[in-house]
N, C-alpha and C. Protein backbone atom coordinates (compact mmCIF):
# COMPACT_ATOMS: atom_id res chain seq x y z
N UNK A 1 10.41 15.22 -13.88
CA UNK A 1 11.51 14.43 -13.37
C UNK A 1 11.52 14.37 -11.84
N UNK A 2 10.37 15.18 -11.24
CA UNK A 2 10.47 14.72 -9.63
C UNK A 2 8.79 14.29 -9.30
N UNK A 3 9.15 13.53 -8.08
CA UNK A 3 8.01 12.85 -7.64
C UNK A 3 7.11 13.70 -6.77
N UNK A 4 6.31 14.15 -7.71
CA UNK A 4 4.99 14.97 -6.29
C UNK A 4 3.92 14.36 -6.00
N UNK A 5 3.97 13.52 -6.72
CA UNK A 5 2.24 12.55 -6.10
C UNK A 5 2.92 11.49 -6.08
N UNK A 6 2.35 11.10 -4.81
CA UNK A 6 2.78 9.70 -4.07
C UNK A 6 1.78 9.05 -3.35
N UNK A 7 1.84 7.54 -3.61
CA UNK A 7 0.60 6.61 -2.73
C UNK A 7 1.18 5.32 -1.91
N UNK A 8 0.40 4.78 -1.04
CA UNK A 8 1.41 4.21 -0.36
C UNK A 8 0.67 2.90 0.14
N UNK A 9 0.90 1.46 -0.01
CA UNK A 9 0.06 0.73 0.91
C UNK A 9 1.20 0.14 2.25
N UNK A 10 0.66 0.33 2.97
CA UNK A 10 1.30 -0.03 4.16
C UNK A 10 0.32 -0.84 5.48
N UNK A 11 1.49 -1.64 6.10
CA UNK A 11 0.87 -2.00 7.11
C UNK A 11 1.20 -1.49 8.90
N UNK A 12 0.03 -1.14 9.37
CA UNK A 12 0.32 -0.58 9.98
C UNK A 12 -0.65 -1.17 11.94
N UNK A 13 -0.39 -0.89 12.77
CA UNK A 13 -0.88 -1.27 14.24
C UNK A 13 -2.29 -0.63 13.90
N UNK A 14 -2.56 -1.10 15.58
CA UNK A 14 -3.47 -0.62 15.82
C UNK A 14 -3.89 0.83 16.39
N UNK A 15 -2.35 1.01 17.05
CA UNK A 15 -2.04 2.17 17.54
C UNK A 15 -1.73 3.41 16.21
N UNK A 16 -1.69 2.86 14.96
CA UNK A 16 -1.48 3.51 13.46
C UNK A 16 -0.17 3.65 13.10
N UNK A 17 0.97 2.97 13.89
CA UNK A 17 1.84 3.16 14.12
C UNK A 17 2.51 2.03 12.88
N UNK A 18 3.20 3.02 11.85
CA UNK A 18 3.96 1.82 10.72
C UNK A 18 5.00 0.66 10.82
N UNK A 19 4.30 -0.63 10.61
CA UNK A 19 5.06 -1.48 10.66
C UNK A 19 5.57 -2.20 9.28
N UNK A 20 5.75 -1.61 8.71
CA UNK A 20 5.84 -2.16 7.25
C UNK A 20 5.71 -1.55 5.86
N UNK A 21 5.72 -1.17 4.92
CA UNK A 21 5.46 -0.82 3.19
C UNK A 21 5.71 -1.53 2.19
N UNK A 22 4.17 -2.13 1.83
CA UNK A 22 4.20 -3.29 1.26
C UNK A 22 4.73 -2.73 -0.43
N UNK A 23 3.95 -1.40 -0.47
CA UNK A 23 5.06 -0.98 -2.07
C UNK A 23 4.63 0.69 -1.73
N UNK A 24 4.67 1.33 -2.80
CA UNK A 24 4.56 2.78 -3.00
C UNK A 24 4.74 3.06 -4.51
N UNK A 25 4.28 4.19 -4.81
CA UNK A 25 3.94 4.28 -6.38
C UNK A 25 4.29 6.29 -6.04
N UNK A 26 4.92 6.79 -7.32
CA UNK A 26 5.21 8.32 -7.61
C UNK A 26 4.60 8.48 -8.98
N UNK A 27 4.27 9.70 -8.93
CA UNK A 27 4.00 10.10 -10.63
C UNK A 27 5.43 9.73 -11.30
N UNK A 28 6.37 9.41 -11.16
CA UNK A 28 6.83 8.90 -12.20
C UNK A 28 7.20 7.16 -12.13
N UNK A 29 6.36 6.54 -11.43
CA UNK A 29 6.32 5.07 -11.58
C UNK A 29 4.81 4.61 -12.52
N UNK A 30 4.00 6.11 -12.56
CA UNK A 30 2.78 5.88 -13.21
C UNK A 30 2.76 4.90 -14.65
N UNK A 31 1.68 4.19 -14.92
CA UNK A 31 1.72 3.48 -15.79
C UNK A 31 0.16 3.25 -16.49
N UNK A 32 -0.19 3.21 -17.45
CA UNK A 32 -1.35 2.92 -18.20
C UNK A 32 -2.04 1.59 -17.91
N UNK A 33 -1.44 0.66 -17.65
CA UNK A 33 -1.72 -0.79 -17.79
C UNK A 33 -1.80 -1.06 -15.59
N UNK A 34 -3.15 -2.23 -15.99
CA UNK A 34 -3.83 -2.66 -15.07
C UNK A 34 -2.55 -3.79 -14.09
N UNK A 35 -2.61 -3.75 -13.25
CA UNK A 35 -1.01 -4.94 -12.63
C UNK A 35 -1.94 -5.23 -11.16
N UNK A 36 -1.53 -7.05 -11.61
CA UNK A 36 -2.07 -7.67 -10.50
C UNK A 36 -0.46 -7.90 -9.39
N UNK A 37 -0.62 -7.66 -8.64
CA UNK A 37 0.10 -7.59 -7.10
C UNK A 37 0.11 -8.41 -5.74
N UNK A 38 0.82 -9.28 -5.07
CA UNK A 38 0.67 -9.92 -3.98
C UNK A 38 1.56 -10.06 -3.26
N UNK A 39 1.39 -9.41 -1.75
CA UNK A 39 2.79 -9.30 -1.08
C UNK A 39 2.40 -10.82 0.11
N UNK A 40 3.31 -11.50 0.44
CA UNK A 40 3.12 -12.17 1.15
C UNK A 40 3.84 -11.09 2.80
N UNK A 41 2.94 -11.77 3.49
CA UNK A 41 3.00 -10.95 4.77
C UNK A 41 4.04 -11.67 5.94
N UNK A 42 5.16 -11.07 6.80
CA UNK A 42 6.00 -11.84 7.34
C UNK A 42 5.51 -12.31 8.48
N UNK A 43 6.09 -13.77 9.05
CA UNK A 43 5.35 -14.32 10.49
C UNK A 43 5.43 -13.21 11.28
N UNK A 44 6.55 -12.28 11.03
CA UNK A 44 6.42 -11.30 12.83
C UNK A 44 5.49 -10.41 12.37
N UNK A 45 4.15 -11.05 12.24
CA UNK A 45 2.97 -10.41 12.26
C UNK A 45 2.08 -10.99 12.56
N UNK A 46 2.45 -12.43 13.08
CA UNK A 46 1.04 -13.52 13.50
C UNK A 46 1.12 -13.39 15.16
N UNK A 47 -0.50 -13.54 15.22
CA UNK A 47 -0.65 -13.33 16.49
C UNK A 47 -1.34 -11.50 16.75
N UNK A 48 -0.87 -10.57 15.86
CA UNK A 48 -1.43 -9.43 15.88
C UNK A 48 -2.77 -8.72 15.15
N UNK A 49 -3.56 -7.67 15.77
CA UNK A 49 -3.89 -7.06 14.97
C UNK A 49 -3.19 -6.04 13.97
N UNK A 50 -3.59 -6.10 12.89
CA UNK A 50 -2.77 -5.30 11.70
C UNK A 50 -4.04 -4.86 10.79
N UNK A 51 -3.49 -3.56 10.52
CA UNK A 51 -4.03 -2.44 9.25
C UNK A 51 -3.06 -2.43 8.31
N UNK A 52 -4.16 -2.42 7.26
CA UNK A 52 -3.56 -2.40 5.89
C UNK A 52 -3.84 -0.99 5.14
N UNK A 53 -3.70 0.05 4.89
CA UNK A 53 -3.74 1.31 4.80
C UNK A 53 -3.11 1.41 3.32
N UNK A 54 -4.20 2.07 2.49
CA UNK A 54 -3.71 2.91 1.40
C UNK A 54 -3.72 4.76 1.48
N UNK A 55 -2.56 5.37 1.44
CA UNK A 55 -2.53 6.71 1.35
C UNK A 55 -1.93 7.36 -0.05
N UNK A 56 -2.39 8.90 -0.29
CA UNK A 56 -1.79 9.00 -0.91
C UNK A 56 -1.95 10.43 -1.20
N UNK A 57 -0.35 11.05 -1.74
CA UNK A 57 -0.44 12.90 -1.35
C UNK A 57 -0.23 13.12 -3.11
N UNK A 58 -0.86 14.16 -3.47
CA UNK A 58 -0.97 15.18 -4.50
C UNK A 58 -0.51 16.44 -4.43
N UNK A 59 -0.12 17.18 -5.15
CA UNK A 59 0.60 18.60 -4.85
C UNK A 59 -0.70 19.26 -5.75
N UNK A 60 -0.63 20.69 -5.81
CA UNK A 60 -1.46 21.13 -6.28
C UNK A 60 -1.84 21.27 -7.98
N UNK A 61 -0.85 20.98 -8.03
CA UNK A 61 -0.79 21.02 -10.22
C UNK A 61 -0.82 19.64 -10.25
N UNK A 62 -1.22 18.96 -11.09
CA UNK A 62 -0.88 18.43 -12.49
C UNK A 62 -1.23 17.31 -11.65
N UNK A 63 -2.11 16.65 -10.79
CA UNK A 63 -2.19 15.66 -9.96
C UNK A 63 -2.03 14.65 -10.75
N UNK A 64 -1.56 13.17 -9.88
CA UNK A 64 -1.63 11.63 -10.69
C UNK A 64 -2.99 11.51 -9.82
N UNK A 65 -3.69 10.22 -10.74
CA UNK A 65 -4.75 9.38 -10.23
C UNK A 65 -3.75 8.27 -10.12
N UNK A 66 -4.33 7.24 -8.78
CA UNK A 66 -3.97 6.21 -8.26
C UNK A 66 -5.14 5.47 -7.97
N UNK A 67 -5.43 4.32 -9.23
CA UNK A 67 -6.37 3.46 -8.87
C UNK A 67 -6.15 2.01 -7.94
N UNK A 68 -6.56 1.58 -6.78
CA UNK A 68 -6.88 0.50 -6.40
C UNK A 68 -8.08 -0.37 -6.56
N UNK A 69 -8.18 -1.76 -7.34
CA UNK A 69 -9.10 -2.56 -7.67
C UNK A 69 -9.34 -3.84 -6.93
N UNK A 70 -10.06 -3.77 -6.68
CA UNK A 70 -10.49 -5.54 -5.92
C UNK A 70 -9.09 -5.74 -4.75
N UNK A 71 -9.16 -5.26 -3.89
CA UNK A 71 -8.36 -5.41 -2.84
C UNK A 71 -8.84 -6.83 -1.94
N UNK A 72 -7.72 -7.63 -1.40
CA UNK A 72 -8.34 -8.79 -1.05
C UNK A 72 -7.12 -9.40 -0.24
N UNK A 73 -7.73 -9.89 1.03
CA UNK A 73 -6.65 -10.09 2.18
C UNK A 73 -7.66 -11.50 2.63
N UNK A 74 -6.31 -12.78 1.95
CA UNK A 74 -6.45 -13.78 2.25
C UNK A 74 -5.37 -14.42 4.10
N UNK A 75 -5.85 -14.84 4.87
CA UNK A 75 -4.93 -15.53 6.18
C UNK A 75 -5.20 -16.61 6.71
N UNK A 76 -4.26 -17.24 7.15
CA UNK A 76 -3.94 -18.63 7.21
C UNK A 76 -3.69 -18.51 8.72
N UNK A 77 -4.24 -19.54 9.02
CA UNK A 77 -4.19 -19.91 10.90
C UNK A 77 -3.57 -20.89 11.15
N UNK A 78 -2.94 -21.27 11.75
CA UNK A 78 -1.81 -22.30 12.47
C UNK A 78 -2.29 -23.00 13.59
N UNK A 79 -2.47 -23.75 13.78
CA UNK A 79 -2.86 -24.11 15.78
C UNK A 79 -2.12 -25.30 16.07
């Protein structure tokens, strides 16, 4: 009933500095089944460099696995 493994995708500077969390997942959001996902990204981010960062902490028992598949970062230019 509590969350010890946690993963995280976030966006973040260049400086590593967090600007954003596009989702996050706990051992108890875990799930069996494969889920396709797409965050659209906000304008107060055009014009920058940006990192897209997956992390993720385990405690020492009973760890979750956290799979990421086919990751894919489509962007659109304006002029």
């Amino acid at each position: 009933t509590d969350a010890f493994d946690n993963a995280a995708l976030t966006i973040r500077s260049t400086a590593d500095a967090v600007l954003g969390t596009l989702a996050s997942w706990t051992n108890l959001s875990a799930g069996t089944d494969w889920v396709s996902m797409s965050f659209p990204l906000a304008d107060s981010y055009a014009g920058q460099t940006i990192r897209l960062r997956v992390d993720s902490t385990n405690d020492d028992a009973l760890a979750s696995n956290f799979f990421f598949d086919d990751l894919a970062l489509s962007a659109t230019v304006c002029q």
